[in-house]
N, C-alpha and C. Protein backbone atom coordinates (compact mmCIF):
# COMPACT_ATOMS: atom_id res chain seq x y z
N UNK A 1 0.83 -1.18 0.00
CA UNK A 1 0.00 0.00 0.00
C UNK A 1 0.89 1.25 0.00
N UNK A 2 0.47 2.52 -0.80
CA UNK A 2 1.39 3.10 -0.73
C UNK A 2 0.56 4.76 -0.50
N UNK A 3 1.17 5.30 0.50
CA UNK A 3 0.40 6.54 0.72
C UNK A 3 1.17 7.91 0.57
N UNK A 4 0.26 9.18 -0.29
CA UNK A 4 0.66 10.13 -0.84
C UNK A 4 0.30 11.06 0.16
N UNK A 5 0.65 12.27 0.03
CA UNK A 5 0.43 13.20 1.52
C UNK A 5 1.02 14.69 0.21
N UNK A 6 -0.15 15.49 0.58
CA UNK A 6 0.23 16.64 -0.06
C UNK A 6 1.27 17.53 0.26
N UNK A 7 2.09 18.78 -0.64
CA UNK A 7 2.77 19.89 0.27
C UNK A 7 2.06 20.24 1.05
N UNK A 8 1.00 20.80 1.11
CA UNK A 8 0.25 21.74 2.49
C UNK A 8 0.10 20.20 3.72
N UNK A 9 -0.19 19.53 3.44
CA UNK A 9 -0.21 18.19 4.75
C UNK A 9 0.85 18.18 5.03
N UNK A 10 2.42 17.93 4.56
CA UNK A 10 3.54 17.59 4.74
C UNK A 10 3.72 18.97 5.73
N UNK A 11 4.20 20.01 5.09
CA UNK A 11 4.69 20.87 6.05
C UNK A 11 3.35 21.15 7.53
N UNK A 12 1.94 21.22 7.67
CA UNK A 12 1.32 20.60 8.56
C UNK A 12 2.33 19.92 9.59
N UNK A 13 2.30 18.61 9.29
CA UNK A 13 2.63 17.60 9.75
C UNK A 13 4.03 17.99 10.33
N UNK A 14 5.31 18.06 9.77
CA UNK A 14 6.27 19.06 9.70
C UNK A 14 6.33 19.84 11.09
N UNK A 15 5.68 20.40 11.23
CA UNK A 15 5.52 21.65 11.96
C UNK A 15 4.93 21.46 13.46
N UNK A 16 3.75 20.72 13.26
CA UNK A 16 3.84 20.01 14.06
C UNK A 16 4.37 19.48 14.63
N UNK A 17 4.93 18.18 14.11
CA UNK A 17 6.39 17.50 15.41
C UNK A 17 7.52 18.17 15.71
N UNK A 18 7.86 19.13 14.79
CA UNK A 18 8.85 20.25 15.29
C UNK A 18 8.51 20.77 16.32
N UNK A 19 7.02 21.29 16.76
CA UNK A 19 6.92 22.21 17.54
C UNK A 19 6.81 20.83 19.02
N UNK A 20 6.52 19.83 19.12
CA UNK A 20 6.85 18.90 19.63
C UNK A 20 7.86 18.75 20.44
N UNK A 21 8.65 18.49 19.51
CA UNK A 21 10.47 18.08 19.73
C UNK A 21 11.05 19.30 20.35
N UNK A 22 10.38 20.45 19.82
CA UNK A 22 11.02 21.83 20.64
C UNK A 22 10.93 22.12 21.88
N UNK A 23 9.00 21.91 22.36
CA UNK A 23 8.74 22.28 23.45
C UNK A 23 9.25 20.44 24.21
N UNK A 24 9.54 19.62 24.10
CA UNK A 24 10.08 18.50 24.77
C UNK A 24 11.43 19.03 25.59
N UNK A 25 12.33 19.59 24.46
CA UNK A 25 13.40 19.96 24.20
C UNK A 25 13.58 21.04 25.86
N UNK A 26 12.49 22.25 25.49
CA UNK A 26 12.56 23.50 25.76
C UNK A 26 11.99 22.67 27.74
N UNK A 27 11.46 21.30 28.00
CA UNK A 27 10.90 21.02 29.02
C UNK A 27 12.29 20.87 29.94
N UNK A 28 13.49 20.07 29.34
CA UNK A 28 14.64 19.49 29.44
C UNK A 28 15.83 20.99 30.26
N UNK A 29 15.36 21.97 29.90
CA UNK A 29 16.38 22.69 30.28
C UNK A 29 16.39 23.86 31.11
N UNK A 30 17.39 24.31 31.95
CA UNK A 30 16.99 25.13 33.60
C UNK A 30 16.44 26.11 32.55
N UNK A 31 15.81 26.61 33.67
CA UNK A 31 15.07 28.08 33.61
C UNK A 31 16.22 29.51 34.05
N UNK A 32 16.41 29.82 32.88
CA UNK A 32 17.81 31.12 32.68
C UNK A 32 17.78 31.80 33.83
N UNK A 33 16.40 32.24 34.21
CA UNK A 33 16.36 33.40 35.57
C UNK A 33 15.95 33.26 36.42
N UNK A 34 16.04 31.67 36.94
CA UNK A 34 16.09 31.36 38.42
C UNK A 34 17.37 32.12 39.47
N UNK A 35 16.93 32.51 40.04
CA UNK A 35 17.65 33.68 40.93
C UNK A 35 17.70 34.89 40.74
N UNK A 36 17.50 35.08 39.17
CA UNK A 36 17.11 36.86 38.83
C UNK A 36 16.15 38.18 39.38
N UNK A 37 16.04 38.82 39.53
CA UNK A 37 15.31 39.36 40.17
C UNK A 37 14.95 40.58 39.26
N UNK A 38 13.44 40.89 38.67
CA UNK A 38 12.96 41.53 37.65
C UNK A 38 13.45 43.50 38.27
N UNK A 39 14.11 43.58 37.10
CA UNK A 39 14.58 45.43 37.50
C UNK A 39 13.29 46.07 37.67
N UNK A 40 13.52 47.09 38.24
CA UNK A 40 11.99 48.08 38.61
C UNK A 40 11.37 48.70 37.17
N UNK A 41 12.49 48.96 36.34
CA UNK A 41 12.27 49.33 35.62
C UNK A 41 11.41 48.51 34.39
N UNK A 42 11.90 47.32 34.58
CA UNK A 42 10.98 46.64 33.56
C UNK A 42 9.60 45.98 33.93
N UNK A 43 9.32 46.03 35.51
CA UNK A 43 8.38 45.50 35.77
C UNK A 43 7.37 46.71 35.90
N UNK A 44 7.79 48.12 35.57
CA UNK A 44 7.22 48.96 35.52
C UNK A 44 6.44 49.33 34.35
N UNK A 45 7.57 48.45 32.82
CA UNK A 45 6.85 48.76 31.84
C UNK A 45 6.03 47.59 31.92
N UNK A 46 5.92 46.94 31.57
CA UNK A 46 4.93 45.65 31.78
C UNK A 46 3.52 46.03 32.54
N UNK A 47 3.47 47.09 33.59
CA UNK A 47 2.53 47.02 33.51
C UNK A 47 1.67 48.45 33.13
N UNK A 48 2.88 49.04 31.90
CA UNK A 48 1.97 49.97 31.26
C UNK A 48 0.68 48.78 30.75
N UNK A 49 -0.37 49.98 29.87
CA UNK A 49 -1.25 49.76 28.99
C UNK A 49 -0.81 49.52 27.40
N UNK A 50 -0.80 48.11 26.96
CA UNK A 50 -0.60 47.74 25.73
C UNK A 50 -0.33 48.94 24.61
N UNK A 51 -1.37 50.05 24.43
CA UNK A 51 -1.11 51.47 23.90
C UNK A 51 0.05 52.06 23.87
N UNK A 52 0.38 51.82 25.16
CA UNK A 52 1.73 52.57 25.37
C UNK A 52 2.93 51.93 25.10
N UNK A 53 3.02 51.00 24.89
CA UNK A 53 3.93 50.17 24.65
C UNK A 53 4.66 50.17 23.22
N UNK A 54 4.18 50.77 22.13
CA UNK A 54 4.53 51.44 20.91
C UNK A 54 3.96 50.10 20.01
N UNK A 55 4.38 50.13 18.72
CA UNK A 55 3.56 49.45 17.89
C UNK A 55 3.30 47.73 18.18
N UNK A 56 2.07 47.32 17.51
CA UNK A 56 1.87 46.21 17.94
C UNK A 56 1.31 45.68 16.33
N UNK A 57 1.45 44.24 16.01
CA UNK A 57 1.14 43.70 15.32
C UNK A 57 0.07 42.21 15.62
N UNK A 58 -0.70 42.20 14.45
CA UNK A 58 -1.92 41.06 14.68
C UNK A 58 -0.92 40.25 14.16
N UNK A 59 -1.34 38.86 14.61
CA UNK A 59 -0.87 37.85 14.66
C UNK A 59 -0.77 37.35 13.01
N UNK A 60 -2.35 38.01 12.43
CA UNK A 60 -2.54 37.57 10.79
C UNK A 60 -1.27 38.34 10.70
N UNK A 61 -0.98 39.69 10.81
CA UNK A 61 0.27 40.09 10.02
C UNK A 61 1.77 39.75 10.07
N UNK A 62 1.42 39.24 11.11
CA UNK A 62 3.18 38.43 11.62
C UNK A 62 3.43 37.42 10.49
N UNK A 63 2.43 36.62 10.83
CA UNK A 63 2.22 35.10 9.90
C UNK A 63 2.39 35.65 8.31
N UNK A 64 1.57 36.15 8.07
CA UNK A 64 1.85 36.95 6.31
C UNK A 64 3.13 37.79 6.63
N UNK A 65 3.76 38.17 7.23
CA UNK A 65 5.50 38.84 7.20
C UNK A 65 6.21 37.51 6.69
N UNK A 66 5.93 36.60 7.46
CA UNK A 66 6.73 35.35 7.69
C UNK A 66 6.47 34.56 6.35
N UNK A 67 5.44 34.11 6.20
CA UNK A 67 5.00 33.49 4.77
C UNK A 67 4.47 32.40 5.19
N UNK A 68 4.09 32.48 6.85
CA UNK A 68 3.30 31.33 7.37
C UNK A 68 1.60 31.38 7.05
N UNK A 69 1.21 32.16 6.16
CA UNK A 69 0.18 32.41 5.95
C UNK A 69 -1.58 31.46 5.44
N UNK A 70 -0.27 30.21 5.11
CA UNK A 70 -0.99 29.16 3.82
C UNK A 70 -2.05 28.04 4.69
């Protein structure tokens, strides 16, 4: 038996177990800023209002930058 799988299924599929193997990957290893301690300064911006924070992009436009669009 022999089975065919389209480009758009393949990279699907693709992408999928990548993102898999990454976050497996990403489970495996310390956490960078255990012991860090967040500056005033940045925990200050964080909790501006999104507005203020200067430009922001929708997610559709990221994906169409990227050419993840399909």
């Amino acid at each position: 038996m022999t089975a065919t799988i389209n480009r758009r299924d393949l990279k699907i599929v693709v992408r999928e177990l990548m993102q898999e193997v990454l976050w497996e990957l990403e489970q495996q290893l310390p956490d960078p800023d255990t012991g860090e301690e967040l500056r005033p300064e940045i925990a200050e911006y964080l909790r501006l209002p999104a507005e203020q924070k200067g430009a922001h992009h929708s997610l559709d436009d990221v994906k169409r930058e990227l050419g993840l669009d399909e």
